[in-house]
N, C-alpha and C. Protein backbone atom coordinates (compact mmCIF):
# COMPACT_ATOMS: atom_id res chain seq x y z
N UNK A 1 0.83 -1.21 0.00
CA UNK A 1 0.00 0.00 0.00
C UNK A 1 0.86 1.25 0.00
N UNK A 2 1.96 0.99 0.58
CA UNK A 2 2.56 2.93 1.08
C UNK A 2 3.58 2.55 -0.69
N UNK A 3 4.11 1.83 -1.18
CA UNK A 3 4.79 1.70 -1.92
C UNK A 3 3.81 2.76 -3.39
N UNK A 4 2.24 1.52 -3.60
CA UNK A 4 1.78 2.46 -4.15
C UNK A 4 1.07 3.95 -4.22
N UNK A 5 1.19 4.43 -2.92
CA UNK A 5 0.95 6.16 -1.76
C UNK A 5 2.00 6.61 -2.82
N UNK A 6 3.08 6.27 -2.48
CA UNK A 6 4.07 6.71 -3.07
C UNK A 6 4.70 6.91 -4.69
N UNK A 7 4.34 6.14 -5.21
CA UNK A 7 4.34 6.06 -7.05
C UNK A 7 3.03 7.20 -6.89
N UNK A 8 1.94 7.05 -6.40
CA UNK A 8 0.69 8.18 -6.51
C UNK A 8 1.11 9.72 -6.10
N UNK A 9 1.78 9.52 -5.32
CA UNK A 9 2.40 10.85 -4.67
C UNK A 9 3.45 11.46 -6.03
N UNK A 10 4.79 10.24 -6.67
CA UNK A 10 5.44 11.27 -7.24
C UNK A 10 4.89 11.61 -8.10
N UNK A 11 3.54 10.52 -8.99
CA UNK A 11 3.37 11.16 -10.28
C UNK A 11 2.45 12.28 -10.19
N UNK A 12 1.72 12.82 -9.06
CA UNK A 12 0.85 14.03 -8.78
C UNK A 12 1.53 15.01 -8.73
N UNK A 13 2.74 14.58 -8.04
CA UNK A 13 3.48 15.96 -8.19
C UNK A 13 4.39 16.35 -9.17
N UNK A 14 4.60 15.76 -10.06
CA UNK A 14 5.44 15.62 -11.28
C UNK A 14 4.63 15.61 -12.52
N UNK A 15 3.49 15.45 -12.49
CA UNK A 15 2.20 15.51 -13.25
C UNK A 15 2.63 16.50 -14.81
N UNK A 16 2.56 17.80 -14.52
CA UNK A 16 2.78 18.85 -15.00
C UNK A 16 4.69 18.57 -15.57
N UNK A 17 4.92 18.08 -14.93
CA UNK A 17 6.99 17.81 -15.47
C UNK A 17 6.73 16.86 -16.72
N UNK A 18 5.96 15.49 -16.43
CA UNK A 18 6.07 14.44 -17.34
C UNK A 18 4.80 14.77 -18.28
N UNK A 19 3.99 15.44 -17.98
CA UNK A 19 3.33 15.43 -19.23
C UNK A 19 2.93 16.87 -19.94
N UNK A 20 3.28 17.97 -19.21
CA UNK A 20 3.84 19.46 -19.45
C UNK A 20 2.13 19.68 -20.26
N UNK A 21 1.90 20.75 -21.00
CA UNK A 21 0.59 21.10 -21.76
C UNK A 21 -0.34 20.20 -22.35
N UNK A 22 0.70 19.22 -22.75
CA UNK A 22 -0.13 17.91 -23.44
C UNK A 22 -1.65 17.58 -23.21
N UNK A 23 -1.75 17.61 -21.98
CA UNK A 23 -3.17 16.78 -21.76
C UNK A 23 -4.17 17.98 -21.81
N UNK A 24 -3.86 19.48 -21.56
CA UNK A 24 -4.67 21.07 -21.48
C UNK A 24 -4.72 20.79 -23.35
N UNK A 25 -3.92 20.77 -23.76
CA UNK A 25 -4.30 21.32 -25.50
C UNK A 25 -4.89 19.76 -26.34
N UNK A 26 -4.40 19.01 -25.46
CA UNK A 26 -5.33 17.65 -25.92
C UNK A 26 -7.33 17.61 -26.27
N UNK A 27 -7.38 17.94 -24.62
CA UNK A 27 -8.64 18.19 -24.45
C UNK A 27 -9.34 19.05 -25.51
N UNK A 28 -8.60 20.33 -25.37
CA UNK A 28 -9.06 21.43 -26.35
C UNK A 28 -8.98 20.87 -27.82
N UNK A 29 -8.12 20.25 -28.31
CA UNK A 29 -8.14 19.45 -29.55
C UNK A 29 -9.61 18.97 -29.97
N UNK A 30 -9.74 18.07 -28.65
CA UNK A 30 -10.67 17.23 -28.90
C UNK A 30 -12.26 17.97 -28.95
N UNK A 31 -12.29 18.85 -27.97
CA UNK A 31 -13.46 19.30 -27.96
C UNK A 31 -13.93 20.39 -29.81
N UNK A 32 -12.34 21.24 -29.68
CA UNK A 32 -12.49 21.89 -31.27
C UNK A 32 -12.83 20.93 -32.22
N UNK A 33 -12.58 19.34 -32.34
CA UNK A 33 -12.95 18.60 -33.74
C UNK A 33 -14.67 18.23 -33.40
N UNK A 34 -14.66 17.75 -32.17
CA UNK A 34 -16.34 17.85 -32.17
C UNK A 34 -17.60 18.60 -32.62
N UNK A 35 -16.72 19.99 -32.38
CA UNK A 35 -17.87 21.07 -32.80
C UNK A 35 -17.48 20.98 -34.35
N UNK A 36 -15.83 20.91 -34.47
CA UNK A 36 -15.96 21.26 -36.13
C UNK A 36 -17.19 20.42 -36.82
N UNK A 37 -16.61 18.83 -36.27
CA UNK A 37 -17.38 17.85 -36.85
C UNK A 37 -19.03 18.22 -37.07
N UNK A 38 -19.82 18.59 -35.86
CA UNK A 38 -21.15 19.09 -35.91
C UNK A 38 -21.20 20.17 -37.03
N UNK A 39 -20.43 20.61 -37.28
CA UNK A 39 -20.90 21.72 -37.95
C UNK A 39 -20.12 21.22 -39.73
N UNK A 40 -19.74 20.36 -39.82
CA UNK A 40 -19.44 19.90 -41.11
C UNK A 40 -18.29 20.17 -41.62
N UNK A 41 -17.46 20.81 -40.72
CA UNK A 41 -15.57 20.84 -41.46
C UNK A 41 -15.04 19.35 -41.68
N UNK A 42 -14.03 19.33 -42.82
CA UNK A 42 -13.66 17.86 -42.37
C UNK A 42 -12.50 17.57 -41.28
N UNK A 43 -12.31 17.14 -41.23
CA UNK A 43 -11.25 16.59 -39.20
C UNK A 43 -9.91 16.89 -40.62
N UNK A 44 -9.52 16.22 -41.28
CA UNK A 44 -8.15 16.88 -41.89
C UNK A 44 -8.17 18.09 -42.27
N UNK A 45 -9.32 18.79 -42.30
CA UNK A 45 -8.58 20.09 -42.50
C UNK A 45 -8.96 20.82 -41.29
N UNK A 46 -9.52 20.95 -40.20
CA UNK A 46 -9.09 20.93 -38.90
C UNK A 46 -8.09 20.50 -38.49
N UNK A 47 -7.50 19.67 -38.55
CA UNK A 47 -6.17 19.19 -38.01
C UNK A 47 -4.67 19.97 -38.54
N UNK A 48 -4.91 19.90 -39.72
CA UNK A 48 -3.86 20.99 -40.42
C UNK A 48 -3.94 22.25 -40.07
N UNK A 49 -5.35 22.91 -39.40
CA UNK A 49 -5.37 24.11 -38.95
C UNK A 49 -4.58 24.53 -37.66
N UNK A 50 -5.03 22.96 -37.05
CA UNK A 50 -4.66 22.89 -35.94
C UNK A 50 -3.12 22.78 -35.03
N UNK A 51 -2.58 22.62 -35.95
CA UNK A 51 -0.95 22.60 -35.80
C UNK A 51 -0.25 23.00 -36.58
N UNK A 52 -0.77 24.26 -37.31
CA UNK A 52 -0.14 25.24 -38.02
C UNK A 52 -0.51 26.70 -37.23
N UNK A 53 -1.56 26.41 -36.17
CA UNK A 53 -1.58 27.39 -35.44
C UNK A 53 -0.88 27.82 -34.00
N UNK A 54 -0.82 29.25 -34.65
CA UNK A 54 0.27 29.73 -33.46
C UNK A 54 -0.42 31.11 -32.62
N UNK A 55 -0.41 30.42 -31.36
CA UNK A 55 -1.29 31.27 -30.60
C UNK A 55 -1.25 32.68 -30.22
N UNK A 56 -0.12 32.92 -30.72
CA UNK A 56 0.08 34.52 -30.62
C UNK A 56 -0.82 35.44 -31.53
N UNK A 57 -1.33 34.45 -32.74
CA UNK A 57 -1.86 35.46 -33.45
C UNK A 57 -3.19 35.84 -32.92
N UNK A 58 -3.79 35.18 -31.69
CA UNK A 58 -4.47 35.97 -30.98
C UNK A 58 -4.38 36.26 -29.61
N UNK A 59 -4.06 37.50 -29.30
CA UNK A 59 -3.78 38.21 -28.36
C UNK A 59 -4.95 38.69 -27.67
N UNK A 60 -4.41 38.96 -26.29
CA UNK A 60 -5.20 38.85 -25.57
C UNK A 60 -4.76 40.40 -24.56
N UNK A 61 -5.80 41.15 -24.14
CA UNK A 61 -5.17 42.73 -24.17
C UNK A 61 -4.28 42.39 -22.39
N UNK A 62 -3.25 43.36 -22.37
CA UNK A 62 -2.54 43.01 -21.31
C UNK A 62 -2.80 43.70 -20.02
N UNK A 63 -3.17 43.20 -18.94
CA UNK A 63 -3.29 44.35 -17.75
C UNK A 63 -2.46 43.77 -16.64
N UNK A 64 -2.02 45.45 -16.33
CA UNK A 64 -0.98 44.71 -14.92
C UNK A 64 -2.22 44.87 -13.40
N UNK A 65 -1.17 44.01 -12.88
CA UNK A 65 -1.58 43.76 -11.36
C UNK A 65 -3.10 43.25 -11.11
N UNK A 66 -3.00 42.41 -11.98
CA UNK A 66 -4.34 40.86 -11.96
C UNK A 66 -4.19 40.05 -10.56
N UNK A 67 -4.98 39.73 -10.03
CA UNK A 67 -4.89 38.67 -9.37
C UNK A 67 -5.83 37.62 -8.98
N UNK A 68 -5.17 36.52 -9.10
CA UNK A 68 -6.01 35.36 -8.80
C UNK A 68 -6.16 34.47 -7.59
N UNK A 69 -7.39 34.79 -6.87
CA UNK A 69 -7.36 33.99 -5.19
C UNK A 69 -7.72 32.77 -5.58
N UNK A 70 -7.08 31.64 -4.92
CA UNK A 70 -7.57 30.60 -5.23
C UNK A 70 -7.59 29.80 -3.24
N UNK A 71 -8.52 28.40 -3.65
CA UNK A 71 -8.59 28.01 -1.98
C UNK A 71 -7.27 27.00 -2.09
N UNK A 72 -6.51 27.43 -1.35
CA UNK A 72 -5.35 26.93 -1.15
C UNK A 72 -5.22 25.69 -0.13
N UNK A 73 -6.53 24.75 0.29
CA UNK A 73 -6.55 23.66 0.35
C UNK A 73 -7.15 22.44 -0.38
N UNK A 74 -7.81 23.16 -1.64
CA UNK A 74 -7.76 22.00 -2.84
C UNK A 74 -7.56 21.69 -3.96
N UNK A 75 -7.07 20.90 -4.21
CA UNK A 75 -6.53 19.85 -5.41
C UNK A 75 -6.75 20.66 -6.54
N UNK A 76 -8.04 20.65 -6.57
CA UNK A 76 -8.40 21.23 -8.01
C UNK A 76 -7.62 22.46 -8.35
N UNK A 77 -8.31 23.50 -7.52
CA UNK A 77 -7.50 24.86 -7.76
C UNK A 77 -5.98 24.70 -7.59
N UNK A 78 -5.47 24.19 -6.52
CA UNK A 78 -3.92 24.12 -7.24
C UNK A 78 -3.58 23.60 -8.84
N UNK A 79 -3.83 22.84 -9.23
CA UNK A 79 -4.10 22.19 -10.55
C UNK A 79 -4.61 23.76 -11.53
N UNK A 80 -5.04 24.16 -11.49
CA UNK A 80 -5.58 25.45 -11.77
C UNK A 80 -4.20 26.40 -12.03
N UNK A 81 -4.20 26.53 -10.61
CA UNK A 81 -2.88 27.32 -10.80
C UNK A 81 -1.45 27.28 -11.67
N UNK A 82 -1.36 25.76 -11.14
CA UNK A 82 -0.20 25.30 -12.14
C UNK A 82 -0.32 25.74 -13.31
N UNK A 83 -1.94 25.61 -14.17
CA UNK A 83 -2.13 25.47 -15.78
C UNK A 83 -2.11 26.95 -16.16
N UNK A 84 -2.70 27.93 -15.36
CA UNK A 84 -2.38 29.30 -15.23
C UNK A 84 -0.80 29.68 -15.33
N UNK A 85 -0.02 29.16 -14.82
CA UNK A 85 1.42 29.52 -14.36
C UNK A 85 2.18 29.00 -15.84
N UNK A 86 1.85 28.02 -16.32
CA UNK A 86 2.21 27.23 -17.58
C UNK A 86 1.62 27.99 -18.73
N UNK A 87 0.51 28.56 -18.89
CA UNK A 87 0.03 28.84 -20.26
C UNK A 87 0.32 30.66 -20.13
N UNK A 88 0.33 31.31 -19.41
CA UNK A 88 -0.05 32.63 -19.21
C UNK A 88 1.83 33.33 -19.31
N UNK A 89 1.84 33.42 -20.52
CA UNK A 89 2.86 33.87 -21.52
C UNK A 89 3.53 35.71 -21.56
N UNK A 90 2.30 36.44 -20.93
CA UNK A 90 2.21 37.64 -21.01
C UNK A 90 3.63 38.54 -20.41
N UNK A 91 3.19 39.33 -20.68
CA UNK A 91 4.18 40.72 -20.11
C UNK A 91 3.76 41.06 -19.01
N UNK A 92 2.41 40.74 -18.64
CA UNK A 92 2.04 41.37 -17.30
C UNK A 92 1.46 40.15 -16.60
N UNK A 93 1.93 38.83 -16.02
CA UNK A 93 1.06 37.53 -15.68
C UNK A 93 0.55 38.09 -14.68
N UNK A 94 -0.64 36.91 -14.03
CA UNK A 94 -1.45 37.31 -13.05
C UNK A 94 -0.81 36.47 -12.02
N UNK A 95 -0.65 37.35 -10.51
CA UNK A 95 -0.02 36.69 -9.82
C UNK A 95 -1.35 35.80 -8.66
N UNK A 96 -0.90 35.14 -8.34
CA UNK A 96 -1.85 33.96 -6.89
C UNK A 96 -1.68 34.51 -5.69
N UNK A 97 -2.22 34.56 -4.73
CA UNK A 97 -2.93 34.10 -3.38
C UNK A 97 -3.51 33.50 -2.99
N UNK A 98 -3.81 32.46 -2.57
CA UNK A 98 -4.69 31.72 -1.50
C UNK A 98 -5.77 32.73 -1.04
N UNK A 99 -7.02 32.20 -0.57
CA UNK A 99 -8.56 33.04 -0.22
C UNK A 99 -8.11 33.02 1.36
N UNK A 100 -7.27 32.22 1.87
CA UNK A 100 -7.37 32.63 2.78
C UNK A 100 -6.33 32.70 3.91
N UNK A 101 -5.78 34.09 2.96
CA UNK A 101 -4.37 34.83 2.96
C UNK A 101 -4.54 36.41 3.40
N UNK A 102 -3.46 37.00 3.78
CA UNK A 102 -3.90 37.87 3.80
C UNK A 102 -4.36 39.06 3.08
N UNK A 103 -3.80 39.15 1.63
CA UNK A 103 -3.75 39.67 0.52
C UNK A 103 -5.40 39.76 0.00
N UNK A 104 -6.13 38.54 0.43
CA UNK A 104 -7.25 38.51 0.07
C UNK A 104 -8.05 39.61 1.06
N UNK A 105 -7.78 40.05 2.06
CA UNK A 105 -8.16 40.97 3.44
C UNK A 105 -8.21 42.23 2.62
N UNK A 106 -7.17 42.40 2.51
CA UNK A 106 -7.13 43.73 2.11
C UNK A 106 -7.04 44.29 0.49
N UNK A 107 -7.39 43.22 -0.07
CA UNK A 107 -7.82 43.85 -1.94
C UNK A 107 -9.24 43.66 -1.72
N UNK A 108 -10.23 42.93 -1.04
CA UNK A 108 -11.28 42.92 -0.92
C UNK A 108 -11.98 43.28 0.37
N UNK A 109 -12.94 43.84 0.07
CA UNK A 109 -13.80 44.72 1.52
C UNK A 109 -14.46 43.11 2.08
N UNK A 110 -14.87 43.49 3.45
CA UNK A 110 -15.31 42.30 4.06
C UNK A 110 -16.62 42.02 3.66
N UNK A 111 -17.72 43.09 3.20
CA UNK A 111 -18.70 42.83 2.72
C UNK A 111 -18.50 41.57 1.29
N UNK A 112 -17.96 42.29 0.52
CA UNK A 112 -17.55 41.25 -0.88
C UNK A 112 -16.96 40.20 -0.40
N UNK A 113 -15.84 39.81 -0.08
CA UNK A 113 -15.81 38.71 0.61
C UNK A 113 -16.50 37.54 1.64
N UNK A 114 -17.65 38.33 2.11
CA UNK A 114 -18.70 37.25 2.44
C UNK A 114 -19.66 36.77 1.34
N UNK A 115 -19.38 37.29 0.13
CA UNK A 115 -20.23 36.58 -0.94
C UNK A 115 -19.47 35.70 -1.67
N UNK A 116 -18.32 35.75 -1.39
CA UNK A 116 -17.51 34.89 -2.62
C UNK A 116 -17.18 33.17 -2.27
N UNK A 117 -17.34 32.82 -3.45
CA UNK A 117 -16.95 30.84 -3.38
C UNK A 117 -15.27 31.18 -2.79
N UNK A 118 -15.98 29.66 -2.07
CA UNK A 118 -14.31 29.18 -1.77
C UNK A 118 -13.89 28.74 -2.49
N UNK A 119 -13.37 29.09 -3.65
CA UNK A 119 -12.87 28.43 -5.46
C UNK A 119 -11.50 29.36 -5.46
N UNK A 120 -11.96 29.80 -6.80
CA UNK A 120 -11.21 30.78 -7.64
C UNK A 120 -12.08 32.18 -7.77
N UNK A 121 -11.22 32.84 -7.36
CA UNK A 121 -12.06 34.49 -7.62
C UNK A 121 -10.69 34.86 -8.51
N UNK A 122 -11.49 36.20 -9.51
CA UNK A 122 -10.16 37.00 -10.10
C UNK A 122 -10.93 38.23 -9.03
N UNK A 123 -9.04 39.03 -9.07
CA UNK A 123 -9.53 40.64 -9.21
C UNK A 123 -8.74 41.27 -10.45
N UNK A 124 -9.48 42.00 -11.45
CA UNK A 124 -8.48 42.67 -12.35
C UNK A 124 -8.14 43.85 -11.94
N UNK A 125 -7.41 44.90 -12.86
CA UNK A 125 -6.84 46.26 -12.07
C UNK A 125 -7.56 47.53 -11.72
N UNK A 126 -8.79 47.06 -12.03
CA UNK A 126 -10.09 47.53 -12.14
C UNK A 126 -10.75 48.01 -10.55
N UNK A 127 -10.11 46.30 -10.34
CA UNK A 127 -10.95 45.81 -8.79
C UNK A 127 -12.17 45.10 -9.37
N UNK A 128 -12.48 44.75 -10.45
CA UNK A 128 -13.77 43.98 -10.61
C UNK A 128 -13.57 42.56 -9.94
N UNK A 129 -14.64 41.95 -9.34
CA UNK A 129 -14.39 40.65 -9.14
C UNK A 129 -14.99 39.59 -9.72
N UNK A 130 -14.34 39.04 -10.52
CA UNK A 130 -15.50 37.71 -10.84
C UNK A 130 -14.64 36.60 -10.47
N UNK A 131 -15.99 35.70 -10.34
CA UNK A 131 -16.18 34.30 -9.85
C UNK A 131 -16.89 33.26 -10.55
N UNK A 132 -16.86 32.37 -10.26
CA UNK A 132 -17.79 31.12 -10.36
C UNK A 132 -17.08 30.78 -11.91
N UNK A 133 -17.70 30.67 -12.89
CA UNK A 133 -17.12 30.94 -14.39
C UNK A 133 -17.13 31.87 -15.19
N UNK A 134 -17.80 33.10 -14.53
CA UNK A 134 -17.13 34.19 -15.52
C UNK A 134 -15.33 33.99 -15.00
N UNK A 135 -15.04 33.79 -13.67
CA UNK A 135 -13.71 33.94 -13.14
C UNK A 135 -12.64 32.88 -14.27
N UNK A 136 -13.32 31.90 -14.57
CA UNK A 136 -12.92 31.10 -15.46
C UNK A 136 -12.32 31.51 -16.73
N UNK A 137 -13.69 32.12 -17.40
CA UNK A 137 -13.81 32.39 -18.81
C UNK A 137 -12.91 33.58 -18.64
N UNK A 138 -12.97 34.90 -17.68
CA UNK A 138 -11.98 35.85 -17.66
C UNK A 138 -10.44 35.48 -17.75
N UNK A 139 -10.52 34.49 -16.95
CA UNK A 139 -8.35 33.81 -17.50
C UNK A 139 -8.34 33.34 -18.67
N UNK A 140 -9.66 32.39 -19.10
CA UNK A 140 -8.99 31.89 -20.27
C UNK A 140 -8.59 32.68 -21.75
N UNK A 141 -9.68 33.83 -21.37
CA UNK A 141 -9.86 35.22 -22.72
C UNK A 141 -7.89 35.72 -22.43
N UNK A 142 -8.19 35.96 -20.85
CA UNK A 142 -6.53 36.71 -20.57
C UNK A 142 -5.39 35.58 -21.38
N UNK A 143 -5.28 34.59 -21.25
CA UNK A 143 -4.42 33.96 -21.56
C UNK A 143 -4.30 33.72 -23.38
N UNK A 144 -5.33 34.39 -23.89
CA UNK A 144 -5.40 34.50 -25.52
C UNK A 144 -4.95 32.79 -25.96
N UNK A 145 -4.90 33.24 -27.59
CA UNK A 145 -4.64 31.98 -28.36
C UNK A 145 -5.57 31.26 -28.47
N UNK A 146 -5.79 29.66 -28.35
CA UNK A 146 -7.17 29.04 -28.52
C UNK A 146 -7.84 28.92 -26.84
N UNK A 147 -7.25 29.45 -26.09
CA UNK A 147 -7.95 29.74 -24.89
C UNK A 147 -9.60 30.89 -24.84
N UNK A 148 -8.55 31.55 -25.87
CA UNK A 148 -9.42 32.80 -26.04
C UNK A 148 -10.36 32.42 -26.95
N UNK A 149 -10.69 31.77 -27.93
CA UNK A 149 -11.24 31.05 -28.66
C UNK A 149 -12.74 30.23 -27.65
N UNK A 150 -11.98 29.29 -27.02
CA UNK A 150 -12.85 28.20 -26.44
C UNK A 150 -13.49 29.23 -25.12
N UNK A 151 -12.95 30.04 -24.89
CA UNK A 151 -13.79 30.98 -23.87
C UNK A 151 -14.86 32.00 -24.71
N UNK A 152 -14.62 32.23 -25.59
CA UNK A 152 -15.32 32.90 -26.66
C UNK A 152 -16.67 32.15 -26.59
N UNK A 153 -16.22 30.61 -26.68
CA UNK A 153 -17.55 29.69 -27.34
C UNK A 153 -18.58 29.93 -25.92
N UNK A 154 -17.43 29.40 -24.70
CA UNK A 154 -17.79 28.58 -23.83
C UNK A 154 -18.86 29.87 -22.84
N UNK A 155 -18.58 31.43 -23.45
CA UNK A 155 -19.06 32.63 -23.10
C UNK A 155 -20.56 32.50 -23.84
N UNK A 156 -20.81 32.11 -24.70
CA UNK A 156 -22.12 31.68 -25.47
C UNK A 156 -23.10 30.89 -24.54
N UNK A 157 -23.09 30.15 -23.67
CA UNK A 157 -23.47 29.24 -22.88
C UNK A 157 -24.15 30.01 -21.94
N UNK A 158 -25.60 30.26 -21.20
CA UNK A 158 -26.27 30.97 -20.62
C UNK A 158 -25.55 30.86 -19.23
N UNK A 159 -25.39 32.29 -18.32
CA UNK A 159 -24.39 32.38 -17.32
C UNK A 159 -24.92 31.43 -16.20
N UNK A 160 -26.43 31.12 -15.95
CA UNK A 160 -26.71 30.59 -15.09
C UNK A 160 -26.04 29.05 -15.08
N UNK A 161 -26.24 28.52 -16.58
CA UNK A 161 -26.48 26.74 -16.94
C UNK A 161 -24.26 26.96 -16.98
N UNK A 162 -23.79 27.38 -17.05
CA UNK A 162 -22.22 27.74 -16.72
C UNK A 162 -22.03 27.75 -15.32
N UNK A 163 -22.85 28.42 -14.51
CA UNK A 163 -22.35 28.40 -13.30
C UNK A 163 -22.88 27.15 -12.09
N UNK A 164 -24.08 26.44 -13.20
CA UNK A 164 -24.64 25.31 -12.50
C UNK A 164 -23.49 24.40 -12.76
N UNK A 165 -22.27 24.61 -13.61
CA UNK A 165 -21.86 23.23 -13.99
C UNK A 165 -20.58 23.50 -13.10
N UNK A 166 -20.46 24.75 -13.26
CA UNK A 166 -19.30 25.17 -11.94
C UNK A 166 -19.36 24.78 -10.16
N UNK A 167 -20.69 24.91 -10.07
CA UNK A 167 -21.29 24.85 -9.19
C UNK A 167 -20.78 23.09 -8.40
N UNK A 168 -21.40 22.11 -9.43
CA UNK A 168 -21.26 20.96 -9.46
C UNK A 168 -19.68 20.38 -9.33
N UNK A 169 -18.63 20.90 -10.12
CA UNK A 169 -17.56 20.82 -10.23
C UNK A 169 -16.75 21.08 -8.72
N UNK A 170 -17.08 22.36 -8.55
CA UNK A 170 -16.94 22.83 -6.89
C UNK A 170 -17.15 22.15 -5.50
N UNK A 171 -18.51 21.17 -5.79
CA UNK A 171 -18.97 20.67 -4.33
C UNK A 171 -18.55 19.57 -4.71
N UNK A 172 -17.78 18.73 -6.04
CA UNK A 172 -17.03 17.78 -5.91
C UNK A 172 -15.67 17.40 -5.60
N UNK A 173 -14.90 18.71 -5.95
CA UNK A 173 -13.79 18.84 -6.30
C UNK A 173 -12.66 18.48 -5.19
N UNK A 174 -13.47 18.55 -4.06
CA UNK A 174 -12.41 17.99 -2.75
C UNK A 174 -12.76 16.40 -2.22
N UNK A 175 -13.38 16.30 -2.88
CA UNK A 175 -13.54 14.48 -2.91
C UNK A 175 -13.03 13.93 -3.81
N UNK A 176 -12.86 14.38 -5.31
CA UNK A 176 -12.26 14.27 -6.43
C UNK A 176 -10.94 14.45 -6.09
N UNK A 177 -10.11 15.50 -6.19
CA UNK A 177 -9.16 15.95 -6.51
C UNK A 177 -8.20 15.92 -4.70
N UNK A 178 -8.90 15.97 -3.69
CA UNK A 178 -8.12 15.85 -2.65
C UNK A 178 -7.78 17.23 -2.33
N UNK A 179 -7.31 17.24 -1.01
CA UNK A 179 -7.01 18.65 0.20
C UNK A 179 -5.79 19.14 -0.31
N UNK A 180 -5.38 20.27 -0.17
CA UNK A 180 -3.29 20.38 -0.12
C UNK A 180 -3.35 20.81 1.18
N UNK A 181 -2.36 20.58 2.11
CA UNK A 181 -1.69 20.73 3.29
C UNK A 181 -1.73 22.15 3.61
N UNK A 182 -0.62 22.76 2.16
CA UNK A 182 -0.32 23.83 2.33
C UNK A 182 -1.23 24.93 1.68
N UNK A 183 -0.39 26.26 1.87
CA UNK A 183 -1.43 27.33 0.97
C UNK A 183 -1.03 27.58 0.15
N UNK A 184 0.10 27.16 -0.34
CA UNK A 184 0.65 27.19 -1.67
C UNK A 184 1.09 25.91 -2.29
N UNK A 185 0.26 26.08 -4.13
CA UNK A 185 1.18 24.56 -4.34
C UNK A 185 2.80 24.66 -4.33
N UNK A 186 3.59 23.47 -4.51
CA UNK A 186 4.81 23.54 -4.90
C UNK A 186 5.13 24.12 -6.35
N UNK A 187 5.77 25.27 -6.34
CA UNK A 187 6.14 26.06 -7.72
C UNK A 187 7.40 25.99 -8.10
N UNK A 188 8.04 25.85 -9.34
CA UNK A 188 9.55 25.88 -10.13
C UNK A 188 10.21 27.55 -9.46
N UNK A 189 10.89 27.86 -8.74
CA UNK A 189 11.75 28.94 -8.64
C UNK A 189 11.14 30.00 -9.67
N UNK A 190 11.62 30.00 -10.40
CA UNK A 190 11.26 30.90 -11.89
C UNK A 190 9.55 31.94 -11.54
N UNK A 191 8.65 30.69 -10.69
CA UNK A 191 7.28 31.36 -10.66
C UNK A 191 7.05 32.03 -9.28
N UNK A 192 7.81 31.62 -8.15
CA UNK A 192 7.53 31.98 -6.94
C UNK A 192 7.37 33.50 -6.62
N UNK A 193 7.58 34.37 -7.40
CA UNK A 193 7.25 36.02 -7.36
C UNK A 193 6.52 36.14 -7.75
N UNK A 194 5.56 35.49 -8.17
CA UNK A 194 3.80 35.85 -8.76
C UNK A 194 3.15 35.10 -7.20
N UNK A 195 3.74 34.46 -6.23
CA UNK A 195 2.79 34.15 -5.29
C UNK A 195 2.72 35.46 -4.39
N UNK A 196 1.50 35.74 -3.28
CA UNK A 196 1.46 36.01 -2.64
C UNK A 196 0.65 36.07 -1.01
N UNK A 197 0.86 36.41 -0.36
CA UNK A 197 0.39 35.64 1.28
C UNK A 197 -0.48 37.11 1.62
């Protein structure tokens, strides 16, 4: 049993090392040939689109001093973070906190903060806050390329029947995905100045 704890342990945490974007642009692969398919493109010439494209050619507008609270005891949202920390290419990235840090105290009034999920909240430089899946769809637009694309679509989807599925995702996600210890996941050197407490 602890032998296999342990093979489970390194590959969770190495997850992101051994299989790096692969399985994030996989998905998205898969979901872009579905719709193509519904809608009558053929899959080879989707596919040729698809890896001749280079995500810069859609950009995504840049704002400094973004930030993203996430609950820094589960699975999911660390996982989150990581894919945030990996795809988000910009000049101005959005840096992390934990919800329940102190950073979160004082960018948000205590009133707003008694309304918010224990998930993922953004704040942009605005101070706007969104949550639930606009908070979603807002990183994935920020992070441009076919992010910005599949948030485009996934923005089409009525906000309520989006946030029911968020909703669902949320009250599973710590039975699914498991607790973290800490309030921060483990980060590569390189990212640890986008965290904050």
């Amino acid at each position: 049993m602890n032998s296999q704890m342990t093979t489970w342990t390194f590959f969770n945490d190495h997850r992101d090392e051994i299989f790096g974007a692969t399985l994030d642009h996989l998905t998205l692969v898969i979901i872009a040939m579905v719709i193509a398919i519904l809608v009558g493109v053929p899959l080879g010439m989707l596919i040729v689109h698809f890896f001749t494209f280079d995500p810069g050619w859609i950009r995504s507008p840049q704002r400094a001093d973004e930030q993203i609270f996430f609950d820094g005891h589960c699975g999911l949202c660390h996982g989150f973070v990581r894919f945030v920390l990996r795809e988000d290419q910009s000049d101005q990235p959005f840096s992390f906190a934990p919800l329940q840090g102190e950073l979160v105290r004082s960018r948000i009034t205590d009133a707003a903060r008694a309304q918010l999920p224990d998930s993922i909240v953004v704040v942009d430089d605005k101070n706007n806050i969104f949550t639930r899946s606009a908070a979603i769809i807002y990183v994935m637009k920020r992070l441009g390329g076919l992010w910005l694309v599949a948030a485009t679509l996934l923005n089409l989807v009525p906000r309520a029947l989006r946030d029911f599925g968020y909703a669902v995702c949320a009250s599973l996600r710590k039975a699914v995905f498991g607790t973290a210890q800490e309030l921060c996941p483990l980060v590569p050197v390189q990212w640890r100045a986008r965290f904050r407490n």
